[in-house]
N, C-alpha and C. Protein backbone atom coordinates (compact mmCIF):
# COMPACT_ATOMS: atom_id res chain seq x y z
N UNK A 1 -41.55 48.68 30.45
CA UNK A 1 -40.67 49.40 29.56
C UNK A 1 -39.58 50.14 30.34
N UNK A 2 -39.97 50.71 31.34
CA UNK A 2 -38.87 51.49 32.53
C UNK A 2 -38.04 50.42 32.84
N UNK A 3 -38.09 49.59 32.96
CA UNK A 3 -37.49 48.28 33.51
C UNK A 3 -35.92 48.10 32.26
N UNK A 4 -36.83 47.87 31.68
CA UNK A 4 -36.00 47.28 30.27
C UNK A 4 -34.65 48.41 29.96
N UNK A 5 -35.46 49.48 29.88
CA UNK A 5 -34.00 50.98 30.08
C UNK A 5 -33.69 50.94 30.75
N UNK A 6 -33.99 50.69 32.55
CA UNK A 6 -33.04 51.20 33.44
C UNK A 6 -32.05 49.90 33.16
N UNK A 7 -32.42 48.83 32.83
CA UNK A 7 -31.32 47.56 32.60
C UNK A 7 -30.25 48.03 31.54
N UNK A 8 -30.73 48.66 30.03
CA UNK A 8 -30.27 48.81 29.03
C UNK A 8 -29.00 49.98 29.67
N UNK A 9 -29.18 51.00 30.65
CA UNK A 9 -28.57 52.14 31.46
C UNK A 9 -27.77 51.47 32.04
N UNK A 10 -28.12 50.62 33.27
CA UNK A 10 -26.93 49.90 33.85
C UNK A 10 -25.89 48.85 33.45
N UNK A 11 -26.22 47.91 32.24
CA UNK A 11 -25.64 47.14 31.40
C UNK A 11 -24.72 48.42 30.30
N UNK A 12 -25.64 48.99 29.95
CA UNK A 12 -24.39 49.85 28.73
C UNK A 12 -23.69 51.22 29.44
N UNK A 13 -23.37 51.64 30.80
CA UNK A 13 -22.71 52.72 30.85
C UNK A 13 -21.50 51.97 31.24
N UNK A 14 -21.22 50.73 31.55
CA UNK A 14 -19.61 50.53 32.00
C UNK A 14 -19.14 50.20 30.57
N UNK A 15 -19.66 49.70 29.32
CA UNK A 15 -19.34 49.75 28.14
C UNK A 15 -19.24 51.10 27.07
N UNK A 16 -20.23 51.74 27.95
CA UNK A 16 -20.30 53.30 27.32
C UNK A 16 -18.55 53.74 27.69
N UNK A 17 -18.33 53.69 28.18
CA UNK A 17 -16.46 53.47 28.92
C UNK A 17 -15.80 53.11 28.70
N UNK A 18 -15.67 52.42 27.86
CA UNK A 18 -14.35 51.77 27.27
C UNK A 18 -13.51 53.35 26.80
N UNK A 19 -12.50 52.50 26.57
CA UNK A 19 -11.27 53.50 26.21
C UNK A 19 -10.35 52.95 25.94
N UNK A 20 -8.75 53.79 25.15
CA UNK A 20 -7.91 52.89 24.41
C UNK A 20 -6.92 53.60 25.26
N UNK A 21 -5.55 52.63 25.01
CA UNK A 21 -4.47 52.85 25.50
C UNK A 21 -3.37 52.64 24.24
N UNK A 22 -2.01 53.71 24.34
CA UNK A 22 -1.25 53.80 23.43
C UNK A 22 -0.26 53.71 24.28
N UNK A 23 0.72 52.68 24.44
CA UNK A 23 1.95 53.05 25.53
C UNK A 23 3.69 52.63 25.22
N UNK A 24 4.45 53.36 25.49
CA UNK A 24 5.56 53.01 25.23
C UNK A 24 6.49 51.83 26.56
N UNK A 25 7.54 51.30 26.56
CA UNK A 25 8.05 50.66 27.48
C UNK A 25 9.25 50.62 27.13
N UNK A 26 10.29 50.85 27.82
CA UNK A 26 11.74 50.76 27.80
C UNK A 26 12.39 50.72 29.45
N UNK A 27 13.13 49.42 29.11
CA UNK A 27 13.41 48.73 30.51
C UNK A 27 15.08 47.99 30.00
N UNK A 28 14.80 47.17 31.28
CA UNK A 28 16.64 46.38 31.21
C UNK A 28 15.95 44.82 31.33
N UNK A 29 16.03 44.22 30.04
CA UNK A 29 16.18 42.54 30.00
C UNK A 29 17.25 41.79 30.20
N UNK A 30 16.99 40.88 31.13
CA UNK A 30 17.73 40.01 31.73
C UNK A 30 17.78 38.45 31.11
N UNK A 31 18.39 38.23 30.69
CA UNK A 31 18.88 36.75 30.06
C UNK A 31 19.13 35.53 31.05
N UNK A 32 18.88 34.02 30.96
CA UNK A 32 19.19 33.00 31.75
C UNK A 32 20.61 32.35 31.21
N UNK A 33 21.58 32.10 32.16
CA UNK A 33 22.91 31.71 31.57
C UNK A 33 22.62 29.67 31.92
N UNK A 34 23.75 29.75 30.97
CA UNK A 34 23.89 28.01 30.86
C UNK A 34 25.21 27.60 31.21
N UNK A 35 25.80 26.90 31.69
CA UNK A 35 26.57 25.97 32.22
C UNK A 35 26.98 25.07 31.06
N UNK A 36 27.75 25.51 30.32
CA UNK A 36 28.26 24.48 28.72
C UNK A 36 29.52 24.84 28.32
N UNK A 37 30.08 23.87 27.79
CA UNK A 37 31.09 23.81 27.04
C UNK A 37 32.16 24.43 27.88
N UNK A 38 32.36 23.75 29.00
CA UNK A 38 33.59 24.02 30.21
C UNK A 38 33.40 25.89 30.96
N UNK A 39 31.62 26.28 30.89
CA UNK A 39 31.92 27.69 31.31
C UNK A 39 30.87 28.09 31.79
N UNK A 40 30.58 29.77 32.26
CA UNK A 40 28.72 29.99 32.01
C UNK A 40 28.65 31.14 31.02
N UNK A 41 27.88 30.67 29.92
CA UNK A 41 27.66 31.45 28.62
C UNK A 41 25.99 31.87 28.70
N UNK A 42 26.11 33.41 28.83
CA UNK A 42 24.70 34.36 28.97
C UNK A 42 25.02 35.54 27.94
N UNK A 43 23.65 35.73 27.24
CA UNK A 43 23.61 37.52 26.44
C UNK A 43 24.04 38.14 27.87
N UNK A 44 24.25 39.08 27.54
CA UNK A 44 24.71 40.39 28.64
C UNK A 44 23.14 41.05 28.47
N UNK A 45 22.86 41.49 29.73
CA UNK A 45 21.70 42.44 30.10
C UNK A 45 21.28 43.76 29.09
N UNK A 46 20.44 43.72 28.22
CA UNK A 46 19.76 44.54 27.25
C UNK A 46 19.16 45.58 27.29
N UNK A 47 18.86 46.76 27.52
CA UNK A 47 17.83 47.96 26.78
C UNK A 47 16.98 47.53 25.57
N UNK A 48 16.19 47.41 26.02
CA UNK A 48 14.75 47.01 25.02
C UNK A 48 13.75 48.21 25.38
N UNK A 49 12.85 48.23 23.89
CA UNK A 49 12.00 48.66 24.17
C UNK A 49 11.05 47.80 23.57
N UNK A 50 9.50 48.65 23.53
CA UNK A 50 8.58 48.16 23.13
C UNK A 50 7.27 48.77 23.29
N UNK A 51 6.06 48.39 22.15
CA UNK A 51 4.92 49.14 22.52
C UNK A 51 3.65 48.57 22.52
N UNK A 52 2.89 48.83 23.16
CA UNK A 52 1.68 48.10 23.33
C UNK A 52 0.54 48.87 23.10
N UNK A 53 -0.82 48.32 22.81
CA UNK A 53 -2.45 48.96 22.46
C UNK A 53 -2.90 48.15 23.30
N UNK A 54 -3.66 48.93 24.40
CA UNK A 54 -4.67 48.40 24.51
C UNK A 54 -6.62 49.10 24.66
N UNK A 55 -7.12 47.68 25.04
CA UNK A 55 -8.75 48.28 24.74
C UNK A 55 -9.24 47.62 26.55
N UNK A 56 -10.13 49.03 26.41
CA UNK A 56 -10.44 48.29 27.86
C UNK A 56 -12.27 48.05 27.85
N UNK A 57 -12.06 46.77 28.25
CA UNK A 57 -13.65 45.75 28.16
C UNK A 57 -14.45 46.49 29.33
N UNK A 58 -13.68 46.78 30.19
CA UNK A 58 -14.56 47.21 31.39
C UNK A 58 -14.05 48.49 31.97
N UNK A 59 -14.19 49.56 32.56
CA UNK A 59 -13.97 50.97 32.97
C UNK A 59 -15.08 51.26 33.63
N UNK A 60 -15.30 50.85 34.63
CA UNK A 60 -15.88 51.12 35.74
C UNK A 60 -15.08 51.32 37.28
N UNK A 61 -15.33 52.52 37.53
CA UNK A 61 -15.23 53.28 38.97
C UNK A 61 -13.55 52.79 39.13
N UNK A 62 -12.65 52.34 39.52
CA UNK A 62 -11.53 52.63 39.93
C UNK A 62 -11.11 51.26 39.31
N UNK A 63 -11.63 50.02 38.52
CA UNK A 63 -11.66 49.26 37.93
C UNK A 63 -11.66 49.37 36.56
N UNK A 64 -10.02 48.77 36.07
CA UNK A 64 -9.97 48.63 34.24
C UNK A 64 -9.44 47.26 34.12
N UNK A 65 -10.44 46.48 33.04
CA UNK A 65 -9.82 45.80 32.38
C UNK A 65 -9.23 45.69 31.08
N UNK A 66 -8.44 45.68 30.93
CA UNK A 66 -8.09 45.23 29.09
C UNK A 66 -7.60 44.43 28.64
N UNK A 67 -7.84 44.32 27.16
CA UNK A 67 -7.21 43.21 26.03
C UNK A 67 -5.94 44.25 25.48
N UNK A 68 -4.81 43.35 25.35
CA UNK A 68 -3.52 44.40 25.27
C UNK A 68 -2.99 43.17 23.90
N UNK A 69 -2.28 44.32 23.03
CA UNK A 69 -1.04 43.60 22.07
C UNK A 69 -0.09 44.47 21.92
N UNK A 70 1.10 43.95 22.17
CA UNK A 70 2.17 44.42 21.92
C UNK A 70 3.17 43.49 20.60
N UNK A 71 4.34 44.58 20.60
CA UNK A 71 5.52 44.37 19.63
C UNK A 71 6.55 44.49 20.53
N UNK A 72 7.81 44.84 20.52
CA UNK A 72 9.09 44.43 20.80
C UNK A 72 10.30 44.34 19.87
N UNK A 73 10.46 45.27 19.06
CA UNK A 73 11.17 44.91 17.63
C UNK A 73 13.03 44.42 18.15
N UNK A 74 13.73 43.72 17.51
CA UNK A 74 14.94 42.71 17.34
C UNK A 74 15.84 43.64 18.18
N UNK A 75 16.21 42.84 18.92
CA UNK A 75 17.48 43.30 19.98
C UNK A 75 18.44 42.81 19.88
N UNK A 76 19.68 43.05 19.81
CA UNK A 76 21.13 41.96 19.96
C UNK A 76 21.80 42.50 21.25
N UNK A 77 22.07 40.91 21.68
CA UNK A 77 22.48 41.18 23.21
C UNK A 77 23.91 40.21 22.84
N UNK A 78 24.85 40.75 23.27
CA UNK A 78 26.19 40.54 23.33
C UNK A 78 26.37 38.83 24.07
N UNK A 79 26.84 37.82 23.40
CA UNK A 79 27.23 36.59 24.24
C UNK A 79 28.34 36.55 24.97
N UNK A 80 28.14 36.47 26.18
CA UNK A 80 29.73 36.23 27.31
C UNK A 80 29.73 34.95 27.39
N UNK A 81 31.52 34.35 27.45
CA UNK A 81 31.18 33.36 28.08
C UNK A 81 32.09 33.53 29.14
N UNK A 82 32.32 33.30 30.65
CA UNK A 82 32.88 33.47 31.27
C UNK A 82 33.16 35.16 31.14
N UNK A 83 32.34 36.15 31.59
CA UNK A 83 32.39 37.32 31.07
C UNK A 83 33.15 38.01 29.58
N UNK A 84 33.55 37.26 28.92
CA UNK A 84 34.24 37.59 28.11
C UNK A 84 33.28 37.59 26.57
N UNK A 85 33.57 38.49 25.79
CA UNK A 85 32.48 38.42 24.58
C UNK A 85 32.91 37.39 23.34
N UNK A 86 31.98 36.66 23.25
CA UNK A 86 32.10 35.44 22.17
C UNK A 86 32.35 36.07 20.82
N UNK A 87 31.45 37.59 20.55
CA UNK A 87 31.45 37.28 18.89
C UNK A 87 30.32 37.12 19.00
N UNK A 88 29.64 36.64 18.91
CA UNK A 88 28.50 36.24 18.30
C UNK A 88 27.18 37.20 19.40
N UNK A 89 25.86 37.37 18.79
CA UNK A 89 25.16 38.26 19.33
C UNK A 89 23.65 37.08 19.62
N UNK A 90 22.66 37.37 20.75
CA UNK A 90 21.43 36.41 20.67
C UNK A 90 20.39 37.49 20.61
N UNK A 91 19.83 36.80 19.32
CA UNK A 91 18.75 38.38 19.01
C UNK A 91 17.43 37.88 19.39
N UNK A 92 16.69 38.32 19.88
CA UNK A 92 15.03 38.36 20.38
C UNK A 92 13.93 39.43 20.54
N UNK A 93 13.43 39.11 19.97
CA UNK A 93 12.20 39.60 19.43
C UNK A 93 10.64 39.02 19.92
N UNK A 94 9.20 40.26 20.23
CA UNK A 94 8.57 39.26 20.55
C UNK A 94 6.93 39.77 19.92
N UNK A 95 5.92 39.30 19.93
CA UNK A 95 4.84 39.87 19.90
C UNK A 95 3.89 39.26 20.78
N UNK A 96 2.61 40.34 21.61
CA UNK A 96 1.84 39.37 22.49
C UNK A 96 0.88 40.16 21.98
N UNK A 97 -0.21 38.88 23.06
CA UNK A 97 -1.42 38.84 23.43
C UNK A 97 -1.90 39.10 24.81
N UNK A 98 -2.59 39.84 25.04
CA UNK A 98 -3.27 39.65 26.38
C UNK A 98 -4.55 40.11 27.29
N UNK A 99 -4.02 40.19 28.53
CA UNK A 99 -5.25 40.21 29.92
C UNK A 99 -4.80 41.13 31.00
N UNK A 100 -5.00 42.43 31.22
CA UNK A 100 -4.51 42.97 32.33
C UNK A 100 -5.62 43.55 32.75
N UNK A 101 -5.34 43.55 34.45
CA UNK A 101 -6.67 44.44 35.33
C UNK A 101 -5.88 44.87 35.93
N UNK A 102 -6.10 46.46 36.07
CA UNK A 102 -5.63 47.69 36.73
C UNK A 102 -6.96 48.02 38.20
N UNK A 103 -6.19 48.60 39.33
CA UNK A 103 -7.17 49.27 40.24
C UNK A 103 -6.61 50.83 40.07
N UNK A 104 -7.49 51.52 39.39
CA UNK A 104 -7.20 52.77 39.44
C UNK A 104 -7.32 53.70 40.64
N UNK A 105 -6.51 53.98 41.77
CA UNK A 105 -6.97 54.99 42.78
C UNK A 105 -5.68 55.84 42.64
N UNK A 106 -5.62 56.13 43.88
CA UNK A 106 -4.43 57.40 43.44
C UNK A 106 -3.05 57.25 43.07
N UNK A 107 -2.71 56.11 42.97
CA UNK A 107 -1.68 55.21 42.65
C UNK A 107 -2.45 53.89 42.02
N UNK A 108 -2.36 53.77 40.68
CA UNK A 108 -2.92 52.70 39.83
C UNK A 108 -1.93 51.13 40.06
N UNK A 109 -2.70 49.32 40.37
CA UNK A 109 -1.97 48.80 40.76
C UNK A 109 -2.54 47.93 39.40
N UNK A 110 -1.78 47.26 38.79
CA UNK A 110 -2.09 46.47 37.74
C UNK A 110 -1.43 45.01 37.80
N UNK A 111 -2.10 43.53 37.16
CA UNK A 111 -1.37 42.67 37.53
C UNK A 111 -2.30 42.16 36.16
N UNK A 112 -1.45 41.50 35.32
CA UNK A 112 -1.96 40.31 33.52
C UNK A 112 -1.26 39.61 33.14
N UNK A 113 -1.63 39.20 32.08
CA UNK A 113 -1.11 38.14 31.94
C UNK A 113 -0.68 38.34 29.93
N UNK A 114 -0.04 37.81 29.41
CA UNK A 114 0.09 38.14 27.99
C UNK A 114 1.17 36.70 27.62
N UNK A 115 0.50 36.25 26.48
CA UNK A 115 0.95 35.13 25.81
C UNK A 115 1.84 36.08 24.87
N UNK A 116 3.14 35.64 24.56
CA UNK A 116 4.29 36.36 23.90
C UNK A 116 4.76 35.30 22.63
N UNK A 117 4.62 36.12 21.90
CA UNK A 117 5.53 34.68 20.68
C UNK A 117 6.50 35.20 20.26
N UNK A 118 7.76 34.60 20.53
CA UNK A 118 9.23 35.08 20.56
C UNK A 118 10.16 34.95 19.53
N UNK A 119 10.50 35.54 19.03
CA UNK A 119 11.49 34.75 18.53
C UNK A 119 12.79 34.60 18.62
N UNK A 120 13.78 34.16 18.54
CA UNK A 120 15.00 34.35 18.93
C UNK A 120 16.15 33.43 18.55
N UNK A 121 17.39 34.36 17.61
CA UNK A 121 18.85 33.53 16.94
C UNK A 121 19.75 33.95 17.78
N UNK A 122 21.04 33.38 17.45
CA UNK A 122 22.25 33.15 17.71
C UNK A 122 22.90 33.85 16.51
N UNK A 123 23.73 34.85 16.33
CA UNK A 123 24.28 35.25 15.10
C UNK A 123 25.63 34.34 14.99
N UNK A 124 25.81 34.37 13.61
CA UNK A 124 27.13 33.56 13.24
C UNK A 124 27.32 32.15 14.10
N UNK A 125 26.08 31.49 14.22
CA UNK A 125 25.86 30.23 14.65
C UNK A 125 25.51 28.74 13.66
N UNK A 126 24.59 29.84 12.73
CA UNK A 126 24.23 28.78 11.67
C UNK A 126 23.34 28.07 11.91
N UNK A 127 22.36 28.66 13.25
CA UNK A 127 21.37 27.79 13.45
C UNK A 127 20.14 29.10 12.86
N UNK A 128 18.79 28.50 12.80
CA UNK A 128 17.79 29.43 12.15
C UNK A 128 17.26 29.85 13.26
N UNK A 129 16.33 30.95 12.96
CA UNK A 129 15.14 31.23 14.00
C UNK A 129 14.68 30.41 14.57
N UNK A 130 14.80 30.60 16.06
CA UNK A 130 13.49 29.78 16.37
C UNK A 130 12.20 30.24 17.16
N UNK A 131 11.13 29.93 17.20
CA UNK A 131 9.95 30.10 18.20
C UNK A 131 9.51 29.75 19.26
N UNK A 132 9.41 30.79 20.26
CA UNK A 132 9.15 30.28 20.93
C UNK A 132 8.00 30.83 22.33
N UNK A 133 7.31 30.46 21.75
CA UNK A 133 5.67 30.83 22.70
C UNK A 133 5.20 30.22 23.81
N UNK A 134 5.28 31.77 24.75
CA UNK A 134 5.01 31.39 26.25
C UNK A 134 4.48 32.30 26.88
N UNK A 135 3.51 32.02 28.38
CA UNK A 135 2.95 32.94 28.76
C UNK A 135 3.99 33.96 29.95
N UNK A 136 3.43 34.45 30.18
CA UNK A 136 4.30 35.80 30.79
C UNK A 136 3.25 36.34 31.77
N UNK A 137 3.84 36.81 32.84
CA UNK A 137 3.16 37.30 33.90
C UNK A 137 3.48 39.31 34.05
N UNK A 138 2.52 39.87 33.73
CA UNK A 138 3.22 41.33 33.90
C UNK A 138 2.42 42.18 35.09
N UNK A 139 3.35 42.59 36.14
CA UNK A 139 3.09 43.87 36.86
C UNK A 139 2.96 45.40 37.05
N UNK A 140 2.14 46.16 37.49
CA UNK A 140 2.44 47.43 37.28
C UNK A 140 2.34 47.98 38.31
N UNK A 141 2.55 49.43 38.79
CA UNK A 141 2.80 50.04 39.73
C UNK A 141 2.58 51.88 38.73
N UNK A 142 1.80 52.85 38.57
CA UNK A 142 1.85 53.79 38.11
C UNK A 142 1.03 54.96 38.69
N UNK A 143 0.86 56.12 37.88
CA UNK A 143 -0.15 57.31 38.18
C UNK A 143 -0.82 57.79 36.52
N UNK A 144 -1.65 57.78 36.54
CA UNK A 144 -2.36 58.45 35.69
C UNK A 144 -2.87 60.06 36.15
N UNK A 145 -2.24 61.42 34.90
CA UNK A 145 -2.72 62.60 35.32
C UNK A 145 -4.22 62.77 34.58
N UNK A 146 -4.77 63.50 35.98
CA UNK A 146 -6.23 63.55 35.23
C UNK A 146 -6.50 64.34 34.44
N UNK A 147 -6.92 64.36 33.46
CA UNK A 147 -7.70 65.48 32.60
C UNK A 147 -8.62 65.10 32.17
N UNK A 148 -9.53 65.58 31.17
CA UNK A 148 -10.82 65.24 30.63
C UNK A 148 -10.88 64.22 29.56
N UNK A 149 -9.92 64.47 28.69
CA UNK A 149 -10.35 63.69 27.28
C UNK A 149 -9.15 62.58 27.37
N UNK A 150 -7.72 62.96 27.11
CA UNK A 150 -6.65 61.77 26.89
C UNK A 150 -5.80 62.10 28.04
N UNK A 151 -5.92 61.40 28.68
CA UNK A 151 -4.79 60.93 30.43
C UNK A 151 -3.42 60.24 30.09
N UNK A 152 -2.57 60.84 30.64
CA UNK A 152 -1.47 60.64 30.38
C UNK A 152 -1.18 59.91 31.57
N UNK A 153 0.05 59.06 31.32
CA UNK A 153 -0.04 57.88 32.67
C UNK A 153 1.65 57.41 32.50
N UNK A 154 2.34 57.36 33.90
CA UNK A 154 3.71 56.71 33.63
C UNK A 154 3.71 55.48 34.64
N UNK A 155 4.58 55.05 34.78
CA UNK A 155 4.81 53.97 36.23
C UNK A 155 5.81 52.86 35.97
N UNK A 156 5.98 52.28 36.38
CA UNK A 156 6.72 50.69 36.73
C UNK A 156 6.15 49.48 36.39
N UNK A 157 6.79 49.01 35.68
CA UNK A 157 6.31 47.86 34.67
C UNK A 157 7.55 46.23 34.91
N UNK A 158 7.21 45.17 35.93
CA UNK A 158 8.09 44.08 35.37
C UNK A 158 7.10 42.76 35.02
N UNK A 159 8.18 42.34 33.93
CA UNK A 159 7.25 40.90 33.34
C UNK A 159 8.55 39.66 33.70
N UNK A 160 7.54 38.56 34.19
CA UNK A 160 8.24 37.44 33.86
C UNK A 160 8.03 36.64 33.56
N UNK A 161 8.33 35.70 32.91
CA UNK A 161 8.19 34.22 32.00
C UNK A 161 7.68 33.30 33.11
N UNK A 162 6.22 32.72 32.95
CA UNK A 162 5.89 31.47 33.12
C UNK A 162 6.49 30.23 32.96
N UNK A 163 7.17 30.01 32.47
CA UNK A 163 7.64 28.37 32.14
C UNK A 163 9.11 29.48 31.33
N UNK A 164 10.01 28.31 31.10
CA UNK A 164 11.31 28.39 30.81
C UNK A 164 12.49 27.06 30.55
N UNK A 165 13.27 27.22 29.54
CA UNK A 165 13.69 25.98 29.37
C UNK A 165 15.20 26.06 29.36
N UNK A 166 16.05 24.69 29.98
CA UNK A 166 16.95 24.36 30.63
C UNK A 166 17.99 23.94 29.51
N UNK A 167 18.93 24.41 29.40
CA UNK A 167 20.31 23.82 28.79
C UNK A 167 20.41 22.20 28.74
N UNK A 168 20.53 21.20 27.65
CA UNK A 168 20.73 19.91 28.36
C UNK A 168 21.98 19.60 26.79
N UNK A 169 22.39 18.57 27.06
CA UNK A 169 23.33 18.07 26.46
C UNK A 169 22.70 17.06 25.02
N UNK A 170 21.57 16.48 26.08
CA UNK A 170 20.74 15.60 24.59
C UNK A 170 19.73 16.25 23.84
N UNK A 171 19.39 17.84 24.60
CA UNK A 171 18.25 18.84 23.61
C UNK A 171 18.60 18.86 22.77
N UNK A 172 17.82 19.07 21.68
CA UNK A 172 17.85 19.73 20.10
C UNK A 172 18.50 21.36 20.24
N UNK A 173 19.44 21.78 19.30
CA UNK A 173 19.85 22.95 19.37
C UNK A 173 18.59 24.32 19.51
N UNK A 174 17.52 23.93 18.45
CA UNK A 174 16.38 24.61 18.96
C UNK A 174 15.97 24.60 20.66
N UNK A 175 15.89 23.76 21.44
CA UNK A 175 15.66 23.76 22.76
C UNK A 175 16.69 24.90 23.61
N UNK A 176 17.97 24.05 23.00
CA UNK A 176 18.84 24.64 23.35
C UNK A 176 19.05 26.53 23.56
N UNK A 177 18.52 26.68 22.68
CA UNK A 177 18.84 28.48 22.14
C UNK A 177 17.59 28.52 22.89
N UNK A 178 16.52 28.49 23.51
CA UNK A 178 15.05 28.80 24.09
C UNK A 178 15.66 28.65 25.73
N UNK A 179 16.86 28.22 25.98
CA UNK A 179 17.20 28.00 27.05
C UNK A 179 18.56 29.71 27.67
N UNK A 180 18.35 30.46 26.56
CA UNK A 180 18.97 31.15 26.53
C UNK A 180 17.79 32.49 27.04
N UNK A 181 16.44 32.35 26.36
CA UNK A 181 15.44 33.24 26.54
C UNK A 181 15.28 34.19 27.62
N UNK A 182 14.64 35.64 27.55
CA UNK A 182 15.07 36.24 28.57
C UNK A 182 14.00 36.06 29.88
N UNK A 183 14.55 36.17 30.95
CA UNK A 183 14.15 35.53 32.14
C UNK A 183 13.42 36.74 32.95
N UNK A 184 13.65 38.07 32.67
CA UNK A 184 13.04 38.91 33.52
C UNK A 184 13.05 40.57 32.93
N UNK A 185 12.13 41.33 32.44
CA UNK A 185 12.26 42.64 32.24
C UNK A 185 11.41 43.43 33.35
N UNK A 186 12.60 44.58 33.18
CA UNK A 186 11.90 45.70 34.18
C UNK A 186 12.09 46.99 33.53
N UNK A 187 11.10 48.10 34.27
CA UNK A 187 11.65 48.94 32.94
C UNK A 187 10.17 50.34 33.30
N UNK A 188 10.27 51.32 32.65
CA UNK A 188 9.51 52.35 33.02
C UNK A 188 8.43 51.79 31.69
N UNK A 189 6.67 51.99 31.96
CA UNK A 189 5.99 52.22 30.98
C UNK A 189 4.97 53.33 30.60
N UNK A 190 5.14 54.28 29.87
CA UNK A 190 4.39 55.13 29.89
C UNK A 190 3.27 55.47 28.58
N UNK A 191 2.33 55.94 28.58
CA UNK A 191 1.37 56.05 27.16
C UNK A 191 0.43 57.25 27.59
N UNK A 192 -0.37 56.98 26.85
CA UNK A 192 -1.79 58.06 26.90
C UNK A 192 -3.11 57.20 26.91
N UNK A 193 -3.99 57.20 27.84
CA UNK A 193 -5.56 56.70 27.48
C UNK A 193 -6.42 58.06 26.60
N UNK A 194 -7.56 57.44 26.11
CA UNK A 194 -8.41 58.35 25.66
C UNK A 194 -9.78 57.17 25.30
C-alpha cells in the first residue's frame, strides 16, 4: 500500500502543477515580396498584435511544458510596389495551435512549435479569402517575477514559418496571395501565469 502512494505522490505532484498562462504579444511582421508584373510588390512591415492561453502539462523544477492557442485579429498592411503604395491593402489574420517547452532559470529559454491557420486578402482585388495553414516555429527569450500565486513574466518572442510559398506565373491566384504571407514576426511577449 506505501508503494502504491509513494507512486500516486510522485506521478501526481508534477500534475499537481500545472498552471495557466494569459499573454499578450505585439511585435513588427515582416512580409515576403514577389518579383511580378515588371517590379517587387510586398505589404510594408506591420504592428500586430496578438494573444495567446496557455496550459502547462508539465511544471516541474525549472521545466514547463505547454499546450498554447492563440488569435491574432485582421491587420492591413499597405501594398508597395517598387516602394510606392498600390492602393490596395493585404489583410492577415491567424489562429493557432500548439507545443512549447520553456527552461525556467533565471532567464527563462523557450523554443515550440504552433500550427497557425491564416487567413489572408488582397483589398480591392476581387479575389476572396484565402487559407492558409502552416506550421510555425516560435522562440523565446524572457524573465518571470516571482511571487506566490500569479507571476508576471515579459521577454522576446520571434516566430517563423516552416514552409512558404513562391510567386509563379502558372499558380492559381489563391497560391499566388499565400506567396505574399508573412515571413517573420518579432516582437515583445508579455502575460501572467497562475
Amino acid at each position: 500500500m506505501r508503494k502504491i502512494i509513494l507512486a500516486a505522490l510522485v506521478v501526481g505532484a508534477p500534475l499537481a502543477a500545472q498552471s495557466w498562462e494569459l499573454g499578450l504579444f505585439a511585435g513588427q511582421q515582416s512580409y515576403k515580396s514577389i518579383d511580378a508584373f515588371g517590379g517587387s510588390v510586398q505589404p510594408k512591415s506591420k504592428t500586430v498584435l496578438g494573444a495567446r492561453v496557455g496550459y502547462s502539462v508539465v511544471d516541474l523544477g525549472p521545466a514547463l511544458f505547454q499546450l498554447t492557442a492563440g488569435f491574432q485579429p485582421k491587420t492591413d498592411a499597405t501594398l508597395e510596389a517598387n516602394g510606392t503604395d498600390v492602393g490596395s491593402k493585404f489583410q492577415h489574420q491567424h489562429m493557432s495551435v500548439g507545443a512549447m517547452f520553456n527552461f525556467k532559470a533565471g532567464v527563462a529559454f523557450g523554443a515550440g512549435i504552433e500550427y497557425r491557420f491564416e487567413k489572408l486578402n488582397i483589398t480591392d482585388s476581387g479575389l476572396s479569402d484565402t487559407s492558409y495553414n502552416r506550421p510555425w516555429l516560435r522562440a523565446n527569450v524572457g524573465y518571470a517575477l516571482p511571487s506566490p500565486i500569479v507571476k508576471p513574466f515579459f521577454g522576446l518572442e520571434v516566430a517563423l514559418p516552416l514552409t512558404s510559398k513562391s510567386f509563379s506565373a502558372t499558380a492559381s491566384d489563391e497560391d499566388n496571395m499565400k506567396a505574399f504571407a508573412p515571413k517573420l514576426q518579432i516582437g515583445l511577449y508579455g502575460g501572467i501565469r497562475f
